[in-house]
Structure formats: structure tokens, C-alpha cells
N, C-alpha and C. Protein backbone atom coordinates (compact mmCIF):
# COMPACT_ATOMS: atom_id res chain seq x y z
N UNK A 1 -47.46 -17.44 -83.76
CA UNK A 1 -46.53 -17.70 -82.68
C UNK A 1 -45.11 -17.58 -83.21
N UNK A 2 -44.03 -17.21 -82.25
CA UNK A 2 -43.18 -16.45 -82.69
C UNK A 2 -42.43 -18.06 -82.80
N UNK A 3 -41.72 -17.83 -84.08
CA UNK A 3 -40.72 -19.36 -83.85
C UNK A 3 -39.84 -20.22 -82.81
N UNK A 4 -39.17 -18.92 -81.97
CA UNK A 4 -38.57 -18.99 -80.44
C UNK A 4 -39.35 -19.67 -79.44
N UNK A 5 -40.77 -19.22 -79.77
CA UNK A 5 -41.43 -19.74 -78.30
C UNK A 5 -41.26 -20.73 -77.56
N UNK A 6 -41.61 -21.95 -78.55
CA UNK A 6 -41.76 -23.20 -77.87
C UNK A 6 -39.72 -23.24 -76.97
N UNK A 7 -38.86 -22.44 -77.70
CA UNK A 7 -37.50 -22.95 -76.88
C UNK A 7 -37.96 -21.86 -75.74
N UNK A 8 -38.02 -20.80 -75.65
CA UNK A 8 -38.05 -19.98 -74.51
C UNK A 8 -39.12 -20.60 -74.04
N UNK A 9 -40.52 -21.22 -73.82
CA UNK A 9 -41.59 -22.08 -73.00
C UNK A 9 -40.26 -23.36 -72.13
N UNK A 10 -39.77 -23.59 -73.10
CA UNK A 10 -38.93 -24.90 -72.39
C UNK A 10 -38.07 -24.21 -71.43
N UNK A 11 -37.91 -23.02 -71.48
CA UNK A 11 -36.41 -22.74 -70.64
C UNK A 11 -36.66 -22.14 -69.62
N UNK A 12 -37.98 -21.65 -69.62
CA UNK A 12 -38.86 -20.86 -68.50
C UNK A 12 -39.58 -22.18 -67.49
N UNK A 13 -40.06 -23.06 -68.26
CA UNK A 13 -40.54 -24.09 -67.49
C UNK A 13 -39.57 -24.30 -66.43
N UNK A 14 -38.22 -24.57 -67.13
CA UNK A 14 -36.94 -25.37 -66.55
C UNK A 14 -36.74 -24.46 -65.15
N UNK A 15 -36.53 -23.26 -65.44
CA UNK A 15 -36.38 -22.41 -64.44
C UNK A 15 -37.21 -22.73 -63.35
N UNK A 16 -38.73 -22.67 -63.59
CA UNK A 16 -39.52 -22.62 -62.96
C UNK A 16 -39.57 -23.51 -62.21
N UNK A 17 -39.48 -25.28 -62.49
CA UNK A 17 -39.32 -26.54 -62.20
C UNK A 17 -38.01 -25.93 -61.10
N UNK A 18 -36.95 -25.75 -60.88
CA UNK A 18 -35.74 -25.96 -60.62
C UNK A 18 -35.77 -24.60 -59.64
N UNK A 19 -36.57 -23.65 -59.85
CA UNK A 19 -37.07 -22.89 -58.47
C UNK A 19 -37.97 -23.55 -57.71
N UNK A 20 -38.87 -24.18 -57.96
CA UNK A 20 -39.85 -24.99 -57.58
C UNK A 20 -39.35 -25.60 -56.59
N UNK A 21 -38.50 -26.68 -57.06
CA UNK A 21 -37.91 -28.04 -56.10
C UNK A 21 -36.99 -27.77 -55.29
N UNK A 22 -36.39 -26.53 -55.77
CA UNK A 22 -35.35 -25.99 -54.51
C UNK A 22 -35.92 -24.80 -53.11
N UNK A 23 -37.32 -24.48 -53.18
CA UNK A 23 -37.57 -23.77 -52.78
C UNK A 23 -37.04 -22.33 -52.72
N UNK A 24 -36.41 -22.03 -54.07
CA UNK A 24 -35.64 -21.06 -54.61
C UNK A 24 -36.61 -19.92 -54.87
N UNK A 25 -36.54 -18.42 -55.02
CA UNK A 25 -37.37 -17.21 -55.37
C UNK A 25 -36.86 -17.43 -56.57
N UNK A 26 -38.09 -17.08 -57.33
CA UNK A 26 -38.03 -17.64 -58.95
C UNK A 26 -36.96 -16.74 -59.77
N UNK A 27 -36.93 -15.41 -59.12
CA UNK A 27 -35.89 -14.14 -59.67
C UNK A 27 -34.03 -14.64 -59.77
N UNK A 28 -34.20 -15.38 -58.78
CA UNK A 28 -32.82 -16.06 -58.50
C UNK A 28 -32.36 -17.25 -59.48
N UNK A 29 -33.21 -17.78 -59.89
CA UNK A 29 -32.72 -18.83 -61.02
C UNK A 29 -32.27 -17.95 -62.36
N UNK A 30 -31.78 -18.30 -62.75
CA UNK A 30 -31.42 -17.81 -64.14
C UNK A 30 -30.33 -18.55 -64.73
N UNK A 31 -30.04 -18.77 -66.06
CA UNK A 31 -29.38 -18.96 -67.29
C UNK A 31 -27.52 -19.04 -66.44
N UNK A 32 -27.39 -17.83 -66.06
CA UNK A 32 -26.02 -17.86 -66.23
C UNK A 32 -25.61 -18.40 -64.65
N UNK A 33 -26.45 -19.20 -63.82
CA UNK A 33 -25.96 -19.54 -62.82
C UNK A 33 -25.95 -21.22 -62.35
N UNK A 34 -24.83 -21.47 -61.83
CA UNK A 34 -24.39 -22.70 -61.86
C UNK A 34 -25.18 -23.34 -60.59
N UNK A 35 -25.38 -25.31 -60.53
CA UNK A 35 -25.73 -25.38 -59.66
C UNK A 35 -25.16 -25.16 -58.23
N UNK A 36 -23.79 -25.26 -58.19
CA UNK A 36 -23.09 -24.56 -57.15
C UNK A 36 -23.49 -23.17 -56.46
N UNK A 37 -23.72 -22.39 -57.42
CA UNK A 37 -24.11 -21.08 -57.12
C UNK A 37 -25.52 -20.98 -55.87
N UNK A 38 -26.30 -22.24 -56.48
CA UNK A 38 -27.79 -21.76 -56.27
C UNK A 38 -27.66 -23.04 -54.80
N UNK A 39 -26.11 -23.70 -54.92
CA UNK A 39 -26.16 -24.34 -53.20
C UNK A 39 -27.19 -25.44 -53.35
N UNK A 40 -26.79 -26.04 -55.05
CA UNK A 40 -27.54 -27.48 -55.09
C UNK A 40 -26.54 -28.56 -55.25
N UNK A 41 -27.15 -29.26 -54.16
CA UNK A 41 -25.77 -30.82 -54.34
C UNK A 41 -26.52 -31.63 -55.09
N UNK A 42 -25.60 -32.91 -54.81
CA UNK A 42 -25.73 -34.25 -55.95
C UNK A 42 -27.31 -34.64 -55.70
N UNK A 43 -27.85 -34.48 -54.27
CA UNK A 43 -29.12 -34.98 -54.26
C UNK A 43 -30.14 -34.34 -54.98
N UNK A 44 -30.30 -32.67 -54.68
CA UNK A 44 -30.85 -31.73 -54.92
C UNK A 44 -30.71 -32.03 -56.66
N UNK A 45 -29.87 -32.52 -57.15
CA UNK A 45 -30.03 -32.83 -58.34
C UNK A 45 -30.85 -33.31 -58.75
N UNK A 46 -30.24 -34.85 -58.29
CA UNK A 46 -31.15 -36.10 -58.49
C UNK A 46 -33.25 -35.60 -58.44
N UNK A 47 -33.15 -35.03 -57.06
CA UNK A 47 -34.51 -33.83 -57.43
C UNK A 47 -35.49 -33.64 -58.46
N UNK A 48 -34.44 -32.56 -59.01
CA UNK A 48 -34.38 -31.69 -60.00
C UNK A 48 -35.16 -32.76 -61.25
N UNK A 49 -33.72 -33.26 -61.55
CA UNK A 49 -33.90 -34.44 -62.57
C UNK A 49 -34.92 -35.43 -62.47
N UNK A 50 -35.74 -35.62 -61.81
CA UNK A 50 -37.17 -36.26 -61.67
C UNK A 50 -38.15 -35.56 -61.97
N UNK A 51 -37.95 -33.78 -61.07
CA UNK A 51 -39.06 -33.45 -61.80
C UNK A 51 -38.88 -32.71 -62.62
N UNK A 52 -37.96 -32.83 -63.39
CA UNK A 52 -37.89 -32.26 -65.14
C UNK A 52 -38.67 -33.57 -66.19
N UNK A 53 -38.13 -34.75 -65.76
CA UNK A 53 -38.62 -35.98 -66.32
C UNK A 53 -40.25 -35.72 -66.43
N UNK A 54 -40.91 -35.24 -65.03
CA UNK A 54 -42.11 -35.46 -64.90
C UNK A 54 -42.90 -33.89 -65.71
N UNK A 55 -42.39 -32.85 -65.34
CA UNK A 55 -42.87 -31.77 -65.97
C UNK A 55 -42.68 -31.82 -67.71
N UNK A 56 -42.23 -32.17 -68.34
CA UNK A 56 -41.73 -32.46 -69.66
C UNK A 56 -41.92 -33.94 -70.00
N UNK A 57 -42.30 -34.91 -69.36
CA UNK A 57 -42.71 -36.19 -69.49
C UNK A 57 -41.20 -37.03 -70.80
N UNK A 58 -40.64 -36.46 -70.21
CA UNK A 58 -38.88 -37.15 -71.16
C UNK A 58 -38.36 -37.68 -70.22
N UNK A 59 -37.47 -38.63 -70.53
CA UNK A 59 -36.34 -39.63 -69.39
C UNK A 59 -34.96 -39.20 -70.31
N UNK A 60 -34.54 -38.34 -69.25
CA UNK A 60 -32.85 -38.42 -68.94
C UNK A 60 -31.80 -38.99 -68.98
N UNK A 61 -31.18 -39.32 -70.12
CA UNK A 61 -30.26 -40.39 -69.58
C UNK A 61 -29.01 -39.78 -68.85
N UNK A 62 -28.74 -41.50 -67.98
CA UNK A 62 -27.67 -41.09 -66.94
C UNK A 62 -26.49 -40.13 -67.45
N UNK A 63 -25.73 -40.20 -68.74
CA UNK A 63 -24.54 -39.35 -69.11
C UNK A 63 -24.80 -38.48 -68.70
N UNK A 64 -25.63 -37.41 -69.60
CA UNK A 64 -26.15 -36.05 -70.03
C UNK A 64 -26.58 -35.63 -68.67
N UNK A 65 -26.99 -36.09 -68.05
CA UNK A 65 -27.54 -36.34 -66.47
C UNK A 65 -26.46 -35.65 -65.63
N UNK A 66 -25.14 -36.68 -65.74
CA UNK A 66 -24.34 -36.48 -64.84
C UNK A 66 -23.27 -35.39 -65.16
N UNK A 67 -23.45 -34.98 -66.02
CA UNK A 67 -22.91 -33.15 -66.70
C UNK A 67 -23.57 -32.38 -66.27
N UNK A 68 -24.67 -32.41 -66.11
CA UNK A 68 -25.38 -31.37 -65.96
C UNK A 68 -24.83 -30.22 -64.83
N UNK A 69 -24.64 -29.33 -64.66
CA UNK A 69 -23.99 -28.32 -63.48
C UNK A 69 -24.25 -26.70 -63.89
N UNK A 70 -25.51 -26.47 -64.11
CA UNK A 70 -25.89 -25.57 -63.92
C UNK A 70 -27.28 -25.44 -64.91
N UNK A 71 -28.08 -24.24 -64.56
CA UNK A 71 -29.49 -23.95 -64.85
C UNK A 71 -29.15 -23.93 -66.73
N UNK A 72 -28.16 -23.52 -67.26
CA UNK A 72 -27.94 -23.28 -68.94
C UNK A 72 -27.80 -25.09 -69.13
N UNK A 73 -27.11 -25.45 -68.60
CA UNK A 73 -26.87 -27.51 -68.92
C UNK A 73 -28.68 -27.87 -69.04
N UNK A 74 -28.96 -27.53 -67.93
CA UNK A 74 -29.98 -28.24 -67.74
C UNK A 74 -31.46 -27.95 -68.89
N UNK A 75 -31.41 -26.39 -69.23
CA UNK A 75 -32.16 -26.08 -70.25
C UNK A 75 -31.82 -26.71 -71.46
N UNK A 76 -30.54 -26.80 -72.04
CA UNK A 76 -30.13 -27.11 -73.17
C UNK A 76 -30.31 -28.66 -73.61
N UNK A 77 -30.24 -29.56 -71.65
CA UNK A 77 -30.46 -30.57 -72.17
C UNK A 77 -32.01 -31.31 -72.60
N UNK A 78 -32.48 -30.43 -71.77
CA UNK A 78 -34.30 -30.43 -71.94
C UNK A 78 -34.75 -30.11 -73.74
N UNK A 79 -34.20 -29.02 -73.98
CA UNK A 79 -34.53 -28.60 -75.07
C UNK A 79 -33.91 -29.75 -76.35
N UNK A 80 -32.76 -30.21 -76.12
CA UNK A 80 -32.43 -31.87 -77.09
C UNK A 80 -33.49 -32.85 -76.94
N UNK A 81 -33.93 -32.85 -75.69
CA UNK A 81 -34.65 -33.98 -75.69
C UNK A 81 -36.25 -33.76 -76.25
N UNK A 82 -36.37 -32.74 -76.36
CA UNK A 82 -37.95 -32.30 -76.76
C UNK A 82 -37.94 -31.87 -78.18
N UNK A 83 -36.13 -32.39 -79.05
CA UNK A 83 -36.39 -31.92 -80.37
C UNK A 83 -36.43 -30.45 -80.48
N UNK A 84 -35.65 -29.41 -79.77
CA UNK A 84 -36.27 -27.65 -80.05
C UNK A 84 -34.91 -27.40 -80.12
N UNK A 85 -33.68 -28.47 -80.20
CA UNK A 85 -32.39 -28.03 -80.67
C UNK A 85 -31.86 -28.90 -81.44
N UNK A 86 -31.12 -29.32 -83.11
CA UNK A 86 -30.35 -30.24 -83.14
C UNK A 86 -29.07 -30.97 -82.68
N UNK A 87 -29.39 -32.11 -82.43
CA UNK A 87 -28.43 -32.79 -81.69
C UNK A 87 -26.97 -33.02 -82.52
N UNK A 88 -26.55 -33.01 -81.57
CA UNK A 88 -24.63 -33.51 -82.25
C UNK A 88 -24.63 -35.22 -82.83
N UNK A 89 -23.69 -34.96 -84.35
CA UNK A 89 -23.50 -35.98 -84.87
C UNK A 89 -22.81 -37.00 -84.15
């Protein structure tokens, strides 16, 4: 298995999760688009952020939470929490 995987598995999930809950076409999510873009508010968040918790079985904390603003935030923060990036000192 290629060393990347497990981060690209996490970032594809994320996508997937976050097309999922928005009733979004999965082609339309991507990396470089903000949640503004994709016409998700504060609730649609809140959403989101449950079922990332539940698909990845990690809890969110509120900070990192409340940054979050777009599909790249939201991968990057998944991927800290699952250990597949090092975290800041």
C-alpha cells in the first residue's frame, strides 16, 4: 500500500461525507472549494461536523470546528485528528 493512501482514504471519505449530508453531486465537492461556494451555512455545518465525528468516530473540538470554511479545512482537520498529519507545536 502506497504510503499516501490512508491520507487520500481520509480526504475522499471527507468529500464523500460532506456530499452526502448536503445532498451535493459528489463531482462538485472538491479540495479547492469553500463552504460558501457549495451554499453551506452555519447549520449545514454543524451537519457536516456530526457526521464527520460519526464516519471517522473522532470528536471535534469547538476551535478547529469553528475555522473550518471550506472542503481543504475540513480534510486537513480530519486528517490531524486521525494522526495522518503532524500537528503544530
Amino acid at each position: 500500500m502506497c504510503e499516501n493512501q490512508p491520507r487520500e482514504d481520509a480526504v475522499r471519505r471527507v468529500i464523500e461525507v460532506i456530499a452526502r449530508t448536503q445532498k451535493l453531486p459528489l463531482e462538485t465537492v472538491t479540495l479547492d472549494k469553500t463552504f460558501e461556494d457549495l451554499k453551506i451555512d452555519s447549520l449545514d455545518g454543524i451537519n457536516i461536523l456530526f457526521a464527520l465525528e460519526s464516519e471517522f468516530k473522532i470528536d471535534i473540538p469547538d476551535e478547529p470546528a469553528r475555522q473550518m470554511r471550506s472542503v481543504h479545512d475540513a480534510a486537513e482537520g480530519v486528517k490531524k485528528l486521525l494522526g495522518l498529519v503532524p500537528t503544530e507545536q
